[in-house]
N, C-alpha and C. Protein backbone atom coordinates (compact mmCIF):
# COMPACT_ATOMS: atom_id res chain seq x y z
N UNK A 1 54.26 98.00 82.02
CA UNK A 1 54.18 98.83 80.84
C UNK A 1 52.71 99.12 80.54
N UNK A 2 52.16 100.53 80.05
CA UNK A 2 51.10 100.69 80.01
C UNK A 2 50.61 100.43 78.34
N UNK A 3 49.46 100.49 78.11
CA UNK A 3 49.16 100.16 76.73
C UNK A 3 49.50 101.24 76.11
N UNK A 4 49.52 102.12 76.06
CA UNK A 4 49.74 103.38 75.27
C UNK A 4 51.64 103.12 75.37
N UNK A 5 52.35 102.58 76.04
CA UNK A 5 53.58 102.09 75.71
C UNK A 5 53.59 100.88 74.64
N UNK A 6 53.21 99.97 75.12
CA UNK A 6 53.37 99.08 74.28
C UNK A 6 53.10 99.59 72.48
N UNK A 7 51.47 100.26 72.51
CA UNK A 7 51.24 100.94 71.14
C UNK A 7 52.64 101.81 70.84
N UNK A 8 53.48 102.47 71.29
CA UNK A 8 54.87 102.92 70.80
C UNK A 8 55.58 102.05 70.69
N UNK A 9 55.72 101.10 71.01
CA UNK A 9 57.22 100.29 70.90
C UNK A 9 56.49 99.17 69.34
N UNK A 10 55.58 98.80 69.66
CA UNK A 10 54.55 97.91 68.12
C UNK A 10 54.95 98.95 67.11
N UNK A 11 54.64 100.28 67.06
CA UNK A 11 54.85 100.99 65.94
C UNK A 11 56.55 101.24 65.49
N UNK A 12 56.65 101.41 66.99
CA UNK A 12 58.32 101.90 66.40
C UNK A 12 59.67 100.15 65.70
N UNK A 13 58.57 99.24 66.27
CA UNK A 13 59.29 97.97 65.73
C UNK A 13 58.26 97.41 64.06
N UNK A 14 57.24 98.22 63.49
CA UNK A 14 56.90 97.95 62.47
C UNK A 14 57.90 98.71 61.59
N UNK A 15 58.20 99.89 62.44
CA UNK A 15 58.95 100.97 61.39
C UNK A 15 60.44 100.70 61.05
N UNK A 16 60.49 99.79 61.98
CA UNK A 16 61.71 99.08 62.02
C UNK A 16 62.18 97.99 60.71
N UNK A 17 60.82 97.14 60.91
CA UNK A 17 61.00 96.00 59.98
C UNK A 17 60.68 96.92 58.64
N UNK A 18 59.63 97.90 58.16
CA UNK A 18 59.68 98.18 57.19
C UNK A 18 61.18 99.24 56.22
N UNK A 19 61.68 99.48 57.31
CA UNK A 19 63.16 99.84 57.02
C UNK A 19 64.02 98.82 56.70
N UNK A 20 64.03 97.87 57.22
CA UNK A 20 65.08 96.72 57.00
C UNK A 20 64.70 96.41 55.88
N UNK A 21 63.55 95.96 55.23
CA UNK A 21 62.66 95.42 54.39
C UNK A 21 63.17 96.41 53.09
N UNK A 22 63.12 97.93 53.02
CA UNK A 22 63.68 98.79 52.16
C UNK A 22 64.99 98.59 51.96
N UNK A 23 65.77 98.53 52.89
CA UNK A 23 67.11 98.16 53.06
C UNK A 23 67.59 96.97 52.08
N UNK A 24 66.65 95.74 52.71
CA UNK A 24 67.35 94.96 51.17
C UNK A 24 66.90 94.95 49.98
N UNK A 25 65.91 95.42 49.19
CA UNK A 25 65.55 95.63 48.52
C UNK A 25 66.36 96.26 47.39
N UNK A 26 66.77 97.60 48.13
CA UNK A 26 67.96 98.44 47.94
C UNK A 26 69.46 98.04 47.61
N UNK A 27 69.68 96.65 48.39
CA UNK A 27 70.98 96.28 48.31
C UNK A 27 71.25 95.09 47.51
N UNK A 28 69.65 94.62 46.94
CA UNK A 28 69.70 93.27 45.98
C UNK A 28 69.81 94.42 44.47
N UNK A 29 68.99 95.63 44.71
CA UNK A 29 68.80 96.22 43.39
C UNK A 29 70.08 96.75 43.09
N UNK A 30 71.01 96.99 43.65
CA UNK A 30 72.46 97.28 43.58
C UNK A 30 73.88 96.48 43.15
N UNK A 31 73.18 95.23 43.65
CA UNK A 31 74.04 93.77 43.47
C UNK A 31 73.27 93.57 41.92
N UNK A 32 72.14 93.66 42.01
CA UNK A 32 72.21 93.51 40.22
C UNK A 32 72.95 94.55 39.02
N UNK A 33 72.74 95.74 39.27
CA UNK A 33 73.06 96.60 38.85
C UNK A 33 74.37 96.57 38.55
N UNK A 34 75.42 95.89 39.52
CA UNK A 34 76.63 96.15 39.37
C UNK A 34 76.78 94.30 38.68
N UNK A 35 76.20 93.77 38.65
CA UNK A 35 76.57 92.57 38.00
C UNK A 35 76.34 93.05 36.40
N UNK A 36 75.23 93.64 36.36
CA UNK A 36 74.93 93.87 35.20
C UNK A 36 76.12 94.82 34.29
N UNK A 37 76.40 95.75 35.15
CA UNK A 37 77.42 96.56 34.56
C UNK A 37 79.00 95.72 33.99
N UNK A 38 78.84 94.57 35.09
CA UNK A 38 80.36 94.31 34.93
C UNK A 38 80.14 93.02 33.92
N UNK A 39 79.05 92.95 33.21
CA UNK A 39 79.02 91.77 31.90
C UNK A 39 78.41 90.52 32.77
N UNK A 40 77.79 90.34 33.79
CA UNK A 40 77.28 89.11 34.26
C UNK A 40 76.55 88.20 33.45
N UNK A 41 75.79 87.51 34.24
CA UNK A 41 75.16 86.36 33.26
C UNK A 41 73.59 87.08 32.41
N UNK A 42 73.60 88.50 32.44
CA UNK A 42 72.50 88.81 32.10
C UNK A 42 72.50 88.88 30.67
N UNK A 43 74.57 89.48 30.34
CA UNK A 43 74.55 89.64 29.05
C UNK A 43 75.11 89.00 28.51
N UNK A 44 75.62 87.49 29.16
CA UNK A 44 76.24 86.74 28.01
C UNK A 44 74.54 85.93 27.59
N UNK A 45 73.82 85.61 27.79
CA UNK A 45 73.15 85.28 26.80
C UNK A 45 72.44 86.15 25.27
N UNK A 46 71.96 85.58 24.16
CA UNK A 46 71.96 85.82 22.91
C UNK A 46 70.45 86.48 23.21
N UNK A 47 70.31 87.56 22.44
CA UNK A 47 68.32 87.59 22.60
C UNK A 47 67.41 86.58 22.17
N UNK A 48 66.42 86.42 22.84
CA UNK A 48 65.36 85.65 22.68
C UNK A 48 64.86 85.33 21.27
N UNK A 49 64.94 86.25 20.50
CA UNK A 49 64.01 86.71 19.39
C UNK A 49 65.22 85.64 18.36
N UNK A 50 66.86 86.12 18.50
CA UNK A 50 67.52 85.61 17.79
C UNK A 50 67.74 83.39 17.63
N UNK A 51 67.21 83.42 18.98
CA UNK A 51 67.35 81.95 19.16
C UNK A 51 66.45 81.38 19.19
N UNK A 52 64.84 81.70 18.75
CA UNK A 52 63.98 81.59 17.96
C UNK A 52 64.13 81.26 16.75
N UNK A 53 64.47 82.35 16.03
CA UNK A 53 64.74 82.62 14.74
C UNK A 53 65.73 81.53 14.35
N UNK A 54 66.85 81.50 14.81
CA UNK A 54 67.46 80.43 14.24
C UNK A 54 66.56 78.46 14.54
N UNK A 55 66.02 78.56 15.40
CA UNK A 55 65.89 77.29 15.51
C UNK A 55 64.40 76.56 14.61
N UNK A 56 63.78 77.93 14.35
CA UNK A 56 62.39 77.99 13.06
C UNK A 56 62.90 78.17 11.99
N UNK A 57 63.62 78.61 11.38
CA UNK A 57 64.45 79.13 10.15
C UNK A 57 64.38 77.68 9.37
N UNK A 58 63.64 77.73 8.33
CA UNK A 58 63.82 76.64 7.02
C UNK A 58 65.15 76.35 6.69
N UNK A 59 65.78 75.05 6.19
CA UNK A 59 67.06 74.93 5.91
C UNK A 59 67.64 75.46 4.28
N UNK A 60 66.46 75.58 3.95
CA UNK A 60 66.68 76.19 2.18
C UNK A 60 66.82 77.90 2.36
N UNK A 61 66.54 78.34 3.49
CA UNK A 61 66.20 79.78 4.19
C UNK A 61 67.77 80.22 4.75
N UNK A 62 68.07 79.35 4.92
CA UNK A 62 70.11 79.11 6.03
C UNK A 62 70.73 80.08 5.60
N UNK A 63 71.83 80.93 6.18
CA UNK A 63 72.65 81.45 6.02
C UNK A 63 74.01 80.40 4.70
N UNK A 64 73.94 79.09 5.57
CA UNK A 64 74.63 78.02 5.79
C UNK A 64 74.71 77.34 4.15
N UNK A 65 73.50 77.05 3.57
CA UNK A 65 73.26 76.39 2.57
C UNK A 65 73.07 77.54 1.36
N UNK A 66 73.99 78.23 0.95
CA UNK A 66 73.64 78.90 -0.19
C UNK A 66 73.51 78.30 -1.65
């Protein structure tokens, strides 16, 4: 094989891996997407901000203790 072969087959197997490489990228961003859609674990948790709030919240402040 001459070098000017080999330089084709190096390129055409980088172009390779950088396809595969797109490829899953593509197919993890899809597997989330559809988890997400179908209620996964993204949306059973509460927001951040709310489970804060409750766990700083004064007890004279409570929903709880009127």
């Amino acid at each position: 094989m001459t070098e000017r072969m080999e330089l084709y087959v190096g390129v055409a197997v980088a172009l390779m891996f950088l396809a595969g490489c797109f490829l899953v990228i593509v197919r993890v961003r899809e597997r989330f997407e559809e988890r997400r859609r179908q209620g996964g674990w993204a949306v059973a948790r509460p927001p951040a901000t709310r489970r804060k709030q409750a766990i700083y919240e004064p007890k004279w402040k409570s929903r709880t203790n009127s």
